[in-house]
PDB file of N, CA and C in Angstrom:
ATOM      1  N   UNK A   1     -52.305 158.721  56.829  1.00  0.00           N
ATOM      2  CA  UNK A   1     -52.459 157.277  56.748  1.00  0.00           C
ATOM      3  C   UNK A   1     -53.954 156.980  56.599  1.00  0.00           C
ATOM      4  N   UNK A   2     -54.008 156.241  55.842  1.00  0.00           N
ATOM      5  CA  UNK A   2     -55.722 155.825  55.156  1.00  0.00           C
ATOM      6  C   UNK A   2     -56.444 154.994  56.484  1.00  0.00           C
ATOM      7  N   UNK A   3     -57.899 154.852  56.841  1.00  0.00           N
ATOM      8  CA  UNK A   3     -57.704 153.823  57.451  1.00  0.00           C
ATOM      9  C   UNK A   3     -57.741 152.614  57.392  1.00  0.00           C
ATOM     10  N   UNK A   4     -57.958 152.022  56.365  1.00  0.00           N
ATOM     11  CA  UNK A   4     -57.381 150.733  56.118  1.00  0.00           C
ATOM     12  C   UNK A   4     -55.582 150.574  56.426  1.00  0.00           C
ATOM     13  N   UNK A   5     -55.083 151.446  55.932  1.00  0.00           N
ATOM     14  CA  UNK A   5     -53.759 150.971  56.640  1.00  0.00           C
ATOM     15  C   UNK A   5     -53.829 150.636  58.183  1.00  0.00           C
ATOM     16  N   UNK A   6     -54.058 151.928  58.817  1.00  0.00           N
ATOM     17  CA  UNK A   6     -54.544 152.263  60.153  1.00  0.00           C
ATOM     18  C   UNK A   6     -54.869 150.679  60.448  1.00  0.00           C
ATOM     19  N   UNK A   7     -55.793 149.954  60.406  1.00  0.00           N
ATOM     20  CA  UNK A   7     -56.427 149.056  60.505  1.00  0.00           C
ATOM     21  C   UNK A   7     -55.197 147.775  61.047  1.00  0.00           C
ATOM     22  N   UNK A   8     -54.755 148.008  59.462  1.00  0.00           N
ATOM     23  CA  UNK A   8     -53.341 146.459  59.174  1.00  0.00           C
ATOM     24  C   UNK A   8     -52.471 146.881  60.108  1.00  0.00           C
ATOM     25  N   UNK A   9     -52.251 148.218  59.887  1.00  0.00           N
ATOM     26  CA  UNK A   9     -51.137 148.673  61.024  1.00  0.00           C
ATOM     27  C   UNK A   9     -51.207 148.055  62.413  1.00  0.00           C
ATOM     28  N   UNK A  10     -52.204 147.907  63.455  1.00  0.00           N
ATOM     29  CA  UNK A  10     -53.252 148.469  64.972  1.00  0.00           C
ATOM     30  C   UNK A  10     -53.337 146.076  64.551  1.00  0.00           C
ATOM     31  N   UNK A  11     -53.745 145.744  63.537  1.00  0.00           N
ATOM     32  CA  UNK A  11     -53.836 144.415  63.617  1.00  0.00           C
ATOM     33  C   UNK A  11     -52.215 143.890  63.858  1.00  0.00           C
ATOM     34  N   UNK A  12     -51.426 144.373  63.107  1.00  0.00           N
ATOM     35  CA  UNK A  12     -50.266 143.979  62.709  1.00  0.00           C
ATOM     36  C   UNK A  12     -49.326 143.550  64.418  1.00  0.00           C
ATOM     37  N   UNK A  13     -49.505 144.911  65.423  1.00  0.00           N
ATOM     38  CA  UNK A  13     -48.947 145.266  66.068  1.00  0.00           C
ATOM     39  C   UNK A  13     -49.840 144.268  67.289  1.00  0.00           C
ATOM     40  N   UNK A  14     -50.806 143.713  67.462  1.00  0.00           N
ATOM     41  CA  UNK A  14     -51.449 143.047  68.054  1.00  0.00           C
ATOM     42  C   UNK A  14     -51.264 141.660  68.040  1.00  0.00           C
ATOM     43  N   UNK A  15     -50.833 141.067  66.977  1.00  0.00           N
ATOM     44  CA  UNK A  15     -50.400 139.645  66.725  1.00  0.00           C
ATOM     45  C   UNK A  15     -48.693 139.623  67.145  1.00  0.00           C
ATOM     46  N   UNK A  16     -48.339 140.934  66.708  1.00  0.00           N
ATOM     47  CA  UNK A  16     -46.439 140.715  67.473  1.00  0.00           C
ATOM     48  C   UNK A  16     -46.790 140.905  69.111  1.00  0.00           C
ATOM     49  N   UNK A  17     -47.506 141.951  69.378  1.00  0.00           N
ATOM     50  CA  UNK A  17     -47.924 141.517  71.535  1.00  0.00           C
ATOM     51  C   UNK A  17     -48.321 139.585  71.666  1.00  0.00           C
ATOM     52  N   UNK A  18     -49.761 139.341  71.149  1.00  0.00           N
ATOM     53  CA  UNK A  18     -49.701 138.076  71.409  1.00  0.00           C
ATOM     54  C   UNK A  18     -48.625 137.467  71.611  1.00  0.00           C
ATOM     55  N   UNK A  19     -47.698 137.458  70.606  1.00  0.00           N
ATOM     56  CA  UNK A  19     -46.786 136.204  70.426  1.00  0.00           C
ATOM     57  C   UNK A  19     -45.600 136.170  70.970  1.00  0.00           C
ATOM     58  N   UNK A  20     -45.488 137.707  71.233  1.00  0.00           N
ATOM     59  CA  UNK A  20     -44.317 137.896  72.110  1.00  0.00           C
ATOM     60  C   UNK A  20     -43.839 137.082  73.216  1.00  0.00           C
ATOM     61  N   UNK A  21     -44.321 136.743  73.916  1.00  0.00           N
ATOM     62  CA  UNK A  21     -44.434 135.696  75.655  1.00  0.00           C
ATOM     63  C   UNK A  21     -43.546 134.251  74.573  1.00  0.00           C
ATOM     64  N   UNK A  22     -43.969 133.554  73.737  1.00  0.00           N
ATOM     65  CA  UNK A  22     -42.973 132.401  73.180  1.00  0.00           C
ATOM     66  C   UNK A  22     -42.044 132.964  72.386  1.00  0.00           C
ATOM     67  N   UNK A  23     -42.053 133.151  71.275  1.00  0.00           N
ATOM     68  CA  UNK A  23     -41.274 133.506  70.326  1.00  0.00           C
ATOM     69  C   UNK A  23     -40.133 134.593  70.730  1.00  0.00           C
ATOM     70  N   UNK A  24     -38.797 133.976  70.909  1.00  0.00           N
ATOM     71  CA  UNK A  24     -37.555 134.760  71.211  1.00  0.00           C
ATOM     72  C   UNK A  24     -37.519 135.000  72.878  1.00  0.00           C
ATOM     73  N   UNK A  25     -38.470 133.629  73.076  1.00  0.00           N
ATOM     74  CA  UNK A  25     -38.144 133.944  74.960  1.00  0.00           C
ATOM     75  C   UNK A  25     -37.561 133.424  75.665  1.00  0.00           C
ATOM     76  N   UNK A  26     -36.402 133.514  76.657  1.00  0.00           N
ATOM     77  CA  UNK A  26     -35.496 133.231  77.295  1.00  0.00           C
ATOM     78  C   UNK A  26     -35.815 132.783  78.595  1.00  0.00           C
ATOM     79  N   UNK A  27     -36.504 131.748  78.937  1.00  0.00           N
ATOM     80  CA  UNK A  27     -37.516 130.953  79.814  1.00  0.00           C
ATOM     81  C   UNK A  27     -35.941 130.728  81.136  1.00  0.00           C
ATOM     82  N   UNK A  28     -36.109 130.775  82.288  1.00  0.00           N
ATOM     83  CA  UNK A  28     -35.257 130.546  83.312  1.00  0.00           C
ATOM     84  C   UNK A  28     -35.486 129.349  83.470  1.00  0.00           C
ATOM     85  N   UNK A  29     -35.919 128.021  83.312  1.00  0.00           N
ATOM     86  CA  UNK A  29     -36.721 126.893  83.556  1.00  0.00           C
ATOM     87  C   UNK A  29     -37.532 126.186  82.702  1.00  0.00           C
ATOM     88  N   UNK A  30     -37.625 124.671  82.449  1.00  0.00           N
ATOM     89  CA  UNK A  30     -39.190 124.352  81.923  1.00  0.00           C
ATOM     90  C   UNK A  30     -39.690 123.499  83.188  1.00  0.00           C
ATOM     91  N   UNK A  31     -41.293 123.350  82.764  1.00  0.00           N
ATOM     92  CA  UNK A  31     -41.646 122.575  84.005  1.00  0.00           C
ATOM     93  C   UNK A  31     -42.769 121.799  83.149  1.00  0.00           C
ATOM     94  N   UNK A  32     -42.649 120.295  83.382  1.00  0.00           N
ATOM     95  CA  UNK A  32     -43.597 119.163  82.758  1.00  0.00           C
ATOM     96  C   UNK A  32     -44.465 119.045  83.691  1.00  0.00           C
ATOM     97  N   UNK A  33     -45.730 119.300  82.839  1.00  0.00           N
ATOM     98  CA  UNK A  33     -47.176 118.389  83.758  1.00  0.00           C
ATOM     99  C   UNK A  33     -47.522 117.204  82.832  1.00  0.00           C
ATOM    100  N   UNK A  34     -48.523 116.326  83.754  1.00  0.00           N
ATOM    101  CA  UNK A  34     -48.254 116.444  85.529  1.00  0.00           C
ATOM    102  C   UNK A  34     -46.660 116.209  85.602  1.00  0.00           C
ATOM    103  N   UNK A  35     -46.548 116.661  86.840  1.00  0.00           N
ATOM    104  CA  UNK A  35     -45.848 116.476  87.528  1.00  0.00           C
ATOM    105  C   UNK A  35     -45.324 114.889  88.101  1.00  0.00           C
ATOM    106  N   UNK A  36     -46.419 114.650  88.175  1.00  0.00           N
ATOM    107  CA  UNK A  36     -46.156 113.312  88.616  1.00  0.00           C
ATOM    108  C   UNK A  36     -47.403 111.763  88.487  1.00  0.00           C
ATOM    109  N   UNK A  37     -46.867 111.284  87.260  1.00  0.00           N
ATOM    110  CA  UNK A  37     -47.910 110.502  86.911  1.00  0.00           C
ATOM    111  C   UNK A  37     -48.441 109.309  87.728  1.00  0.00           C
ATOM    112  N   UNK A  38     -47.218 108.954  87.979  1.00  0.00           N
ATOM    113  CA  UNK A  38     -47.277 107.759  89.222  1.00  0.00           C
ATOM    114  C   UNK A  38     -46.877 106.444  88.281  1.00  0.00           C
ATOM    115  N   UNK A  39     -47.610 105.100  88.576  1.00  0.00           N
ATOM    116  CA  UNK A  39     -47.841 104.335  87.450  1.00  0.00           C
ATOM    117  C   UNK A  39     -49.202 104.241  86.103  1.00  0.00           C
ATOM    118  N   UNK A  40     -49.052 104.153  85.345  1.00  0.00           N
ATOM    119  CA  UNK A  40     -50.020 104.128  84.266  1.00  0.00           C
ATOM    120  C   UNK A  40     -49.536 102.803  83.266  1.00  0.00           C
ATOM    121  N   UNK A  41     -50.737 101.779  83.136  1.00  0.00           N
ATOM    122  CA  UNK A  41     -50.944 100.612  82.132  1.00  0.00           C
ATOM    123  C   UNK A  41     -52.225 100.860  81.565  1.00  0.00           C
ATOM    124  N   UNK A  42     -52.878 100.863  83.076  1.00  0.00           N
ATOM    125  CA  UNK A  42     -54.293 100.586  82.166  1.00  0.00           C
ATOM    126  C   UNK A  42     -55.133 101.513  81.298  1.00  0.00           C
ATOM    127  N   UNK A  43     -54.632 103.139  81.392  1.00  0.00           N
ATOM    128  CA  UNK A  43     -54.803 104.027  80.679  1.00  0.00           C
ATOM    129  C   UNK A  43     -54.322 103.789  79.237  1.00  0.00           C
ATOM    130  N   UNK A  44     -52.761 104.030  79.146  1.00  0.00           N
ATOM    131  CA  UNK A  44     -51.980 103.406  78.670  1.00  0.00           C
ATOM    132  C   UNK A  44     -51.445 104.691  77.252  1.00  0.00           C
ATOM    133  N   UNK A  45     -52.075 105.749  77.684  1.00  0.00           N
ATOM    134  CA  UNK A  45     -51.240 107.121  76.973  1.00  0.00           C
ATOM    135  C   UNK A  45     -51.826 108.076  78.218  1.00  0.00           C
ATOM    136  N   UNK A  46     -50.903 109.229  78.407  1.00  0.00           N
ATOM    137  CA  UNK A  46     -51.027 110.409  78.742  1.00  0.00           C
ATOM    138  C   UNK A  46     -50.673 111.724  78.222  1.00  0.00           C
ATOM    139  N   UNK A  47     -50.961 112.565  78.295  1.00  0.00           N
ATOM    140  CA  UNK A  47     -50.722 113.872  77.543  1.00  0.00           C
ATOM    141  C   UNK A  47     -49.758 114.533  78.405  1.00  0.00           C
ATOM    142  N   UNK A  48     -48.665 115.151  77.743  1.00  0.00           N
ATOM    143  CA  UNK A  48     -47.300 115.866  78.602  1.00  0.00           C
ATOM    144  C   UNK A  48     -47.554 117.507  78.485  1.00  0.00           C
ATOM    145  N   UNK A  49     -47.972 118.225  79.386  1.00  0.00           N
ATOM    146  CA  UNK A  49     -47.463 119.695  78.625  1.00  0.00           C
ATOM    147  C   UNK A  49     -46.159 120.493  79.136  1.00  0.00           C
ATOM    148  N   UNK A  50     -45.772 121.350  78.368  1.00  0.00           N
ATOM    149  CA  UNK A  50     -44.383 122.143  78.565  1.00  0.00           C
ATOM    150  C   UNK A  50     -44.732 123.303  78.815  1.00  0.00           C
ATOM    151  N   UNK A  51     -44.592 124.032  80.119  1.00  0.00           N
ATOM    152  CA  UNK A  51     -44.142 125.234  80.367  1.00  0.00           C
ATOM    153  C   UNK A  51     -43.397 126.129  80.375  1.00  0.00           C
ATOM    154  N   UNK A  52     -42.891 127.105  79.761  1.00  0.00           N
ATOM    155  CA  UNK A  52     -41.211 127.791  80.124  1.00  0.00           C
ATOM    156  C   UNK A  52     -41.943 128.771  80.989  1.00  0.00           C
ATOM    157  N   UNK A  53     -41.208 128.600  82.154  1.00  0.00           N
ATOM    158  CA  UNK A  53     -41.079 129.854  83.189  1.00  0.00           C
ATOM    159  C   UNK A  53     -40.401 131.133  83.013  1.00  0.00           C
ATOM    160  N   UNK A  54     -40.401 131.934  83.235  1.00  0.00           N
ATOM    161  CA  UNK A  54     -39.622 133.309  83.286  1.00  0.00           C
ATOM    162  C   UNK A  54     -39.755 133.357  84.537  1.00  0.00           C
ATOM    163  N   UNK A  55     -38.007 134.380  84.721  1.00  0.00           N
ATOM    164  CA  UNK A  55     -37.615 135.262  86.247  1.00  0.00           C
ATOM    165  C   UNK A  55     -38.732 135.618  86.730  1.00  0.00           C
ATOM    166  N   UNK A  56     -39.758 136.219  86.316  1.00  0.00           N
ATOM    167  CA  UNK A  56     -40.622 136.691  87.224  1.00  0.00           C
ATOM    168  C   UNK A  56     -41.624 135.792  87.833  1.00  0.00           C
ATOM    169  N   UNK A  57     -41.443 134.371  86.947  1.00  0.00           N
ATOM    170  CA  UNK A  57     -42.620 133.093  87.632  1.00  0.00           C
ATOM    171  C   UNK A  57     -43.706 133.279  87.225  1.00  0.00           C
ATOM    172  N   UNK A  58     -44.265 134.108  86.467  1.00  0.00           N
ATOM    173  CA  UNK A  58     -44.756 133.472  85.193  1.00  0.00           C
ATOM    174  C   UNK A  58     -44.841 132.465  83.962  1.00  0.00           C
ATOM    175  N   UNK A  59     -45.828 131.818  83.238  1.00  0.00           N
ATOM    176  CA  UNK A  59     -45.271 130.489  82.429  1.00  0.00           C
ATOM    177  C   UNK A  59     -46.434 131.133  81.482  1.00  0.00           C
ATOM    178  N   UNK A  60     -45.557 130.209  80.547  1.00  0.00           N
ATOM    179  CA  UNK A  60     -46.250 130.086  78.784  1.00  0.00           C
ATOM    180  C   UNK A  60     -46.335 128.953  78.671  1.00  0.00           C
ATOM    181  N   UNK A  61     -47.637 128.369  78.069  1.00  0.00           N
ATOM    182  CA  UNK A  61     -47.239 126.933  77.498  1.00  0.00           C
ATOM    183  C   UNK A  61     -47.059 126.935  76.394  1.00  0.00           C
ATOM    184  N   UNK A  62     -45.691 126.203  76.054  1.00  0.00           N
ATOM    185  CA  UNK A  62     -44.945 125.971  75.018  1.00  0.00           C
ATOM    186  C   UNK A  62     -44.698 124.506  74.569  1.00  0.00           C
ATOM    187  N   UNK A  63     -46.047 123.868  75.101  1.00  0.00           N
ATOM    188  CA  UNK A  63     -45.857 122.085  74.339  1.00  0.00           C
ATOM    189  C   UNK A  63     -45.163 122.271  73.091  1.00  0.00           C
ATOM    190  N   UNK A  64     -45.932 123.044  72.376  1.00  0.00           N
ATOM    191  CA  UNK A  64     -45.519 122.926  70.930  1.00  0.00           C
ATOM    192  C   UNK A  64     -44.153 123.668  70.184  1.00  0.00           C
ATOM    193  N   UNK A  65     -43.914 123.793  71.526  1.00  0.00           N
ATOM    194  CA  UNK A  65     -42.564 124.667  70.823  1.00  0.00           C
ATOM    195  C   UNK A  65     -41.189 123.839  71.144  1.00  0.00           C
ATOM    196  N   UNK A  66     -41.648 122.645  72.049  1.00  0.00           N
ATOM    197  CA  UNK A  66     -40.049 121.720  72.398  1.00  0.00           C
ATOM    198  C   UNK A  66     -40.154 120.775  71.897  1.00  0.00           C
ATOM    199  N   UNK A  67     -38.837 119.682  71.856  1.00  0.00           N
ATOM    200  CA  UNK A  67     -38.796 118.631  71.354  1.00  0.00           C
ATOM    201  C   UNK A  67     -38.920 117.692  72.257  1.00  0.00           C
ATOM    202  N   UNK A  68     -40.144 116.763  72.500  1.00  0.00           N
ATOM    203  CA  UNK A  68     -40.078 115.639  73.163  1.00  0.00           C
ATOM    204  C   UNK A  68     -39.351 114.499  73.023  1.00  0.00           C
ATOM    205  N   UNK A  69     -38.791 113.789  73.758  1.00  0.00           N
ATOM    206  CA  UNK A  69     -38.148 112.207  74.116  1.00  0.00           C
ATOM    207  C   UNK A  69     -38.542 111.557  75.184  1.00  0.00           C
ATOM    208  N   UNK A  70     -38.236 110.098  74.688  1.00  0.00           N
ATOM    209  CA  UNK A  70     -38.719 108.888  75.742  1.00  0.00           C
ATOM    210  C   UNK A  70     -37.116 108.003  75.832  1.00  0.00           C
ATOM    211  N   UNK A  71     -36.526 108.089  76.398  1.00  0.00           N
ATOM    212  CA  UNK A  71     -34.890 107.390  77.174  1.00  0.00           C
ATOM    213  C   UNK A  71     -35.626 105.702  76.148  1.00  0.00           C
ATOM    214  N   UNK A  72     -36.458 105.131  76.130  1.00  0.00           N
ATOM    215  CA  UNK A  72     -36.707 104.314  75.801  1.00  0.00           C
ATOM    216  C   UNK A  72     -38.293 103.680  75.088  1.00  0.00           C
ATOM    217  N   UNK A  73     -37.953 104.355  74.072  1.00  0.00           N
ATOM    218  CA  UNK A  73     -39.012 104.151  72.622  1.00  0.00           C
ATOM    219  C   UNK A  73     -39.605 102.682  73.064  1.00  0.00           C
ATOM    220  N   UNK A  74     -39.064 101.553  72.924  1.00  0.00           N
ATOM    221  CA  UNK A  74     -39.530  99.837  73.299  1.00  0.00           C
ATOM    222  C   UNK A  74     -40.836  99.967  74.560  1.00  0.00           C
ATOM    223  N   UNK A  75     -40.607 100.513  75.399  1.00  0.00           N
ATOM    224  CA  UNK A  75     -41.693 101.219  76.223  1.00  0.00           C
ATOM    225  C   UNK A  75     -42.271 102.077  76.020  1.00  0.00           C
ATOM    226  N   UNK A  76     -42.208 103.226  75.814  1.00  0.00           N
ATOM    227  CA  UNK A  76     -43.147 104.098  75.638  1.00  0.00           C
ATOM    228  C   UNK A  76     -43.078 105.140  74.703  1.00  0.00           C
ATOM    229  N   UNK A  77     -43.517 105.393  73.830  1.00  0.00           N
ATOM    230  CA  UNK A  77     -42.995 106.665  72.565  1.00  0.00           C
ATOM    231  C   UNK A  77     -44.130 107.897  73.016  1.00  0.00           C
ATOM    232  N   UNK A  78     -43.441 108.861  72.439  1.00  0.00           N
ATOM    233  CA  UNK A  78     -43.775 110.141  72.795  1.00  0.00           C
ATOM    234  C   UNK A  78     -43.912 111.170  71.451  1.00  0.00           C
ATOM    235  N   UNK A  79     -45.169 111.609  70.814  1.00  0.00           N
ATOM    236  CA  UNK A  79     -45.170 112.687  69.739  1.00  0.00           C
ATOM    237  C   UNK A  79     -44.646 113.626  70.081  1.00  0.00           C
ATOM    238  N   UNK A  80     -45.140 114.473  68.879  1.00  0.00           N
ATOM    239  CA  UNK A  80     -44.093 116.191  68.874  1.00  0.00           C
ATOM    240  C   UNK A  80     -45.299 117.039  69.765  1.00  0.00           C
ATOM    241  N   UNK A  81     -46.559 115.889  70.081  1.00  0.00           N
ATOM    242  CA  UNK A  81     -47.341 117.278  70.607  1.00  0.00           C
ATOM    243  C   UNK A  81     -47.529 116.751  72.706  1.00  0.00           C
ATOM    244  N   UNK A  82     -46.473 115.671  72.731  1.00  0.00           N
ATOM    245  CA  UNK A  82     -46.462 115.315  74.121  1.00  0.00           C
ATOM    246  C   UNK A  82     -47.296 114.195  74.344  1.00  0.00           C
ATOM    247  N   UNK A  83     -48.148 113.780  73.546  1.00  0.00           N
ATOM    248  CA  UNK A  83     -48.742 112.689  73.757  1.00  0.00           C
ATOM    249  C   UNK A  83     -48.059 111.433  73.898  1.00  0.00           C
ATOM    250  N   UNK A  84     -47.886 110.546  75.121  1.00  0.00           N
ATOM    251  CA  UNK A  84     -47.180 109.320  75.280  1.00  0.00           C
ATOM    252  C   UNK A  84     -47.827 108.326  75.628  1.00  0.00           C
ATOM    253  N   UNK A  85     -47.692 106.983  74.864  1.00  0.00           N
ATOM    254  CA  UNK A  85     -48.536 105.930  74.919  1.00  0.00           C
ATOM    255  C   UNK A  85     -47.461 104.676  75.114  1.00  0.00           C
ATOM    256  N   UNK A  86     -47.812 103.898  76.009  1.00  0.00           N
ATOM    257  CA  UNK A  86     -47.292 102.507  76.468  1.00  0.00           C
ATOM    258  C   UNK A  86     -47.528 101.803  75.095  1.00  0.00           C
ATOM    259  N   UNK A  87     -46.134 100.950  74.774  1.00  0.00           N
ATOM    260  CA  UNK A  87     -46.176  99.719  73.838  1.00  0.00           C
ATOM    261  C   UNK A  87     -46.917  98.919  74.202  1.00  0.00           C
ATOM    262  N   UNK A  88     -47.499  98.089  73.302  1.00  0.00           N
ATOM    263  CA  UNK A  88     -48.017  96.960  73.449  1.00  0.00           C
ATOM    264  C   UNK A  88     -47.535  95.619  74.005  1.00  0.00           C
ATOM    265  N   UNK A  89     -48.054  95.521  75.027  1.00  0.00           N
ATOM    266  CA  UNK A  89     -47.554  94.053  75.454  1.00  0.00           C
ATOM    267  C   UNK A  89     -46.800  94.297  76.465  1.00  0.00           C
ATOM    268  N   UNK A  90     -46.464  95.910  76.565  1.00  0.00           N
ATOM    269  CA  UNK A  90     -45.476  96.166  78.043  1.00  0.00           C
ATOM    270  C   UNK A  90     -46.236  96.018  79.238  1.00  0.00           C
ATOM    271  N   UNK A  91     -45.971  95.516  80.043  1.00  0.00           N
ATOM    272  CA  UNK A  91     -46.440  95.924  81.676  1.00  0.00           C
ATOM    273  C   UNK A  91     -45.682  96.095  82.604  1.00  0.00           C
ATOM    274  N   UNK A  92     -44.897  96.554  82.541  1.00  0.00           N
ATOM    275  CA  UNK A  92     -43.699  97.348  83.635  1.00  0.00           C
ATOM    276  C   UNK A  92     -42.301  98.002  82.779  1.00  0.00           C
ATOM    277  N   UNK A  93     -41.424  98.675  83.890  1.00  0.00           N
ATOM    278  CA  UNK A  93     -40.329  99.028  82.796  1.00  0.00           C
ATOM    279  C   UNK A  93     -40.576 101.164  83.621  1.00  0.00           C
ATOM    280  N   UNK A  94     -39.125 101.228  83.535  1.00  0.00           N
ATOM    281  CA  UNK A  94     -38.979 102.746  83.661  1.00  0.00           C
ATOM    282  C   UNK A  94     -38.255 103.568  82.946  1.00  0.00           C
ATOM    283  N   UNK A  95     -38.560 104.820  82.327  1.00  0.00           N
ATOM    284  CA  UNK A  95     -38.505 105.461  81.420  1.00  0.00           C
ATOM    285  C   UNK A  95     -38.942 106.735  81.640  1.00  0.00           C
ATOM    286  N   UNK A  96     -37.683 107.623  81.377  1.00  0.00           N
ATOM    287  CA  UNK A  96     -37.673 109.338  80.954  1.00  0.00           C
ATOM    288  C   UNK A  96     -38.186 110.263  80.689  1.00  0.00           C
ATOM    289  N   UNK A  97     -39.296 110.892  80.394  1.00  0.00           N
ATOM    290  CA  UNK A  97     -39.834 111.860  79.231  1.00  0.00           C
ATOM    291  C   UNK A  97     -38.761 112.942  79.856  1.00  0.00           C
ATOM    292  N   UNK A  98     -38.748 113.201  78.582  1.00  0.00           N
ATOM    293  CA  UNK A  98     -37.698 114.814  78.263  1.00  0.00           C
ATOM    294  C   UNK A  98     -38.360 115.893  77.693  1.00  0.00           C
ATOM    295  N   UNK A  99     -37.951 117.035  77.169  1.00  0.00           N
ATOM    296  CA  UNK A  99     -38.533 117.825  76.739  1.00  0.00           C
ATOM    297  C   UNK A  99     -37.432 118.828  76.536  1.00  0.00           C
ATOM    298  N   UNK A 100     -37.169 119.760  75.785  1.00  0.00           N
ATOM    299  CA  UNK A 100     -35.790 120.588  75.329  1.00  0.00           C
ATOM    300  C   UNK A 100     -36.727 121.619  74.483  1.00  0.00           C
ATOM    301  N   UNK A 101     -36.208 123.273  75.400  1.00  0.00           N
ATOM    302  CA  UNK A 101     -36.450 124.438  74.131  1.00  0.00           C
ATOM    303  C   UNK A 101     -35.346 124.838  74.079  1.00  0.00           C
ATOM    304  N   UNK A 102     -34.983 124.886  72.476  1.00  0.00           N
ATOM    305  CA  UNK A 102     -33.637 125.357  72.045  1.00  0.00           C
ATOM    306  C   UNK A 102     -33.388 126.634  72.523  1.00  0.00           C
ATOM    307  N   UNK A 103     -33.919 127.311  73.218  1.00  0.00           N
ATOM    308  CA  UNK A 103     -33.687 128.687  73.573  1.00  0.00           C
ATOM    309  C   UNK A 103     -33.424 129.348  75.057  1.00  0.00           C
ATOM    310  N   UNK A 104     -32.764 130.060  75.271  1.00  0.00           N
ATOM    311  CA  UNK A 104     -31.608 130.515  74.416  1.00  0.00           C
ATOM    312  C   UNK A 104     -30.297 129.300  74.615  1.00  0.00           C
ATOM    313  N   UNK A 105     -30.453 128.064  75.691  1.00  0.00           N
ATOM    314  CA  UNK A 105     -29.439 126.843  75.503  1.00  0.00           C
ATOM    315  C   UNK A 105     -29.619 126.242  76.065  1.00  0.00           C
ATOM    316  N   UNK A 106     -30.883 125.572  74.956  1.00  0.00           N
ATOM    317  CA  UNK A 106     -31.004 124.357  74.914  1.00  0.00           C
ATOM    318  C   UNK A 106     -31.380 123.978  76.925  1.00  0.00           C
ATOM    319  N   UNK A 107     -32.417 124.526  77.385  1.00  0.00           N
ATOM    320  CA  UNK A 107     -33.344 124.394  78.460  1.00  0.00           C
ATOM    321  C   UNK A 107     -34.116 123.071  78.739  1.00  0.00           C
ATOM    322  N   UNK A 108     -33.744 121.829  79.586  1.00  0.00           N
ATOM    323  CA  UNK A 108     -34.057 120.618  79.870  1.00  0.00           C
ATOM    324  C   UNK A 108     -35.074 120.451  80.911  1.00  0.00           C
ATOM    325  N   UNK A 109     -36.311 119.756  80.629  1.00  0.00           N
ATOM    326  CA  UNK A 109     -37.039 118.914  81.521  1.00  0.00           C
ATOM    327  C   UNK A 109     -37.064 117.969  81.648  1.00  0.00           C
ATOM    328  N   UNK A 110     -37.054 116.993  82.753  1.00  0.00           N
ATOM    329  CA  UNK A 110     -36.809 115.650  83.066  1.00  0.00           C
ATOM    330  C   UNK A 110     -38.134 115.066  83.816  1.00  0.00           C
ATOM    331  N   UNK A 111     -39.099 114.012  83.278  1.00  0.00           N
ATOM    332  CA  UNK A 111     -39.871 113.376  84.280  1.00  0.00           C
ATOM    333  C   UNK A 111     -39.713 111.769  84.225  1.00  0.00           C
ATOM    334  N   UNK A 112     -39.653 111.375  85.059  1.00  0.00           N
ATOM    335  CA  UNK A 112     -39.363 109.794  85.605  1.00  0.00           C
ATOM    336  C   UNK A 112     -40.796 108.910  85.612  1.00  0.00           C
ATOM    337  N   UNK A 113     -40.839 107.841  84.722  1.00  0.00           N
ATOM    338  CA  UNK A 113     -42.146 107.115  84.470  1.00  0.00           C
ATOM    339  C   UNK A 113     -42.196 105.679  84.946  1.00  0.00           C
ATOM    340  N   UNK A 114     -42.749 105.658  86.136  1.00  0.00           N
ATOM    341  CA  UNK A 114     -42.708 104.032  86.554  1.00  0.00           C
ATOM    342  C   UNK A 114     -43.758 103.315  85.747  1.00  0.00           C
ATOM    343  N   UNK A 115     -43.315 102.545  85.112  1.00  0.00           N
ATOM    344  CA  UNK A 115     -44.784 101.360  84.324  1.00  0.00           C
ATOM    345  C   UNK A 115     -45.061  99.807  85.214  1.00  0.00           C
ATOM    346  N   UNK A 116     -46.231  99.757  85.480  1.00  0.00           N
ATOM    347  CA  UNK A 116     -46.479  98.658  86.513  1.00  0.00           C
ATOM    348  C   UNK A 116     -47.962  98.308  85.923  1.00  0.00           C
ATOM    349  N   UNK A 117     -47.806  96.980  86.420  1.00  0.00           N
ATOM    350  CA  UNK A 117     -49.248  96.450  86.214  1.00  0.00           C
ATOM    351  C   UNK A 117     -49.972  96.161  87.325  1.00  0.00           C
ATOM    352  N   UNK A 118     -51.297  96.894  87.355  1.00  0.00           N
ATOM    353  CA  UNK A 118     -51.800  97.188  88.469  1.00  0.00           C
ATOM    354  C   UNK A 118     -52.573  95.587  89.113  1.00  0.00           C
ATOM    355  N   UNK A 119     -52.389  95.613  90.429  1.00  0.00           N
ATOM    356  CA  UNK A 119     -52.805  94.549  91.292  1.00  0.00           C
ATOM    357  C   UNK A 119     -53.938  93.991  91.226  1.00  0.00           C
ATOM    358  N   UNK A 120     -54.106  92.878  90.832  1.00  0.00           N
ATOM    359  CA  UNK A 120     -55.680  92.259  90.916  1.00  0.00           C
ATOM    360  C   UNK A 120     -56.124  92.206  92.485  1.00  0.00           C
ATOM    361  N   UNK A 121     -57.303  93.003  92.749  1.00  0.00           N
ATOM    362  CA  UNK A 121     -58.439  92.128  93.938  1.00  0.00           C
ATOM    363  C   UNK A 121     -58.808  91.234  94.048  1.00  0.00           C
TER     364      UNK A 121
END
């Protein structure tokens, strides 16, 4: 074997280790951060990330590998990369974020979003 093959070969086999941990992994769990936002207006987006856990309790983040939802778009919409931002003009209202990796069936996260408008001094 030449070493330029050698090379592609030793690269080749290094990008399938990386990727191994997401791709074709059978996560026991997902888990959304935070955890717990509380209320948020005056911010008025937050960033969601997705973890899949494995048996051993280890995690990958896999934002980009699930499909996000919001129980209710009119309040708050949610991209493909977890980013969720309050509608305009909302100031209260409660709502879902979800999160789903099709693998291996279809694996659910659930976080609960109180929207409030915070108290004047």
């Amino acid at each position: 074997m030449g070493e330029r093959m050698r090379f592609v070969y030793i690269a080749v086999l290094i990008v399938i280790f990386f990727a191994m941990p997401v791709f074709g992994a059978d996560f026991v769990k997902l888990k959304i951060y935070p955890e717990s936002v509380g209320v948020f207006t005056t911010v008025k987006t937050q960033q969601f990330v997705a973890f899949g856990i494995n048996e051993d309790g280890s995690s990958v983040n896999i934002t980009d590998k699930v499909s996000w939802k919001s129980s209710n778009t009119s309040i708050v919409i949610i991209n493909e990369t977890g980013l969720a931002q309050i509608q305009d003009g909302i100031t209260n209202g409660k709502v879902t974020i979800s999160c789903v990796y099709p693998k291996p069936n279809n694996i659910v996260s659930v976080l609960d979003l109180l929207i409030g408008k915070e108290k004047q001094q």
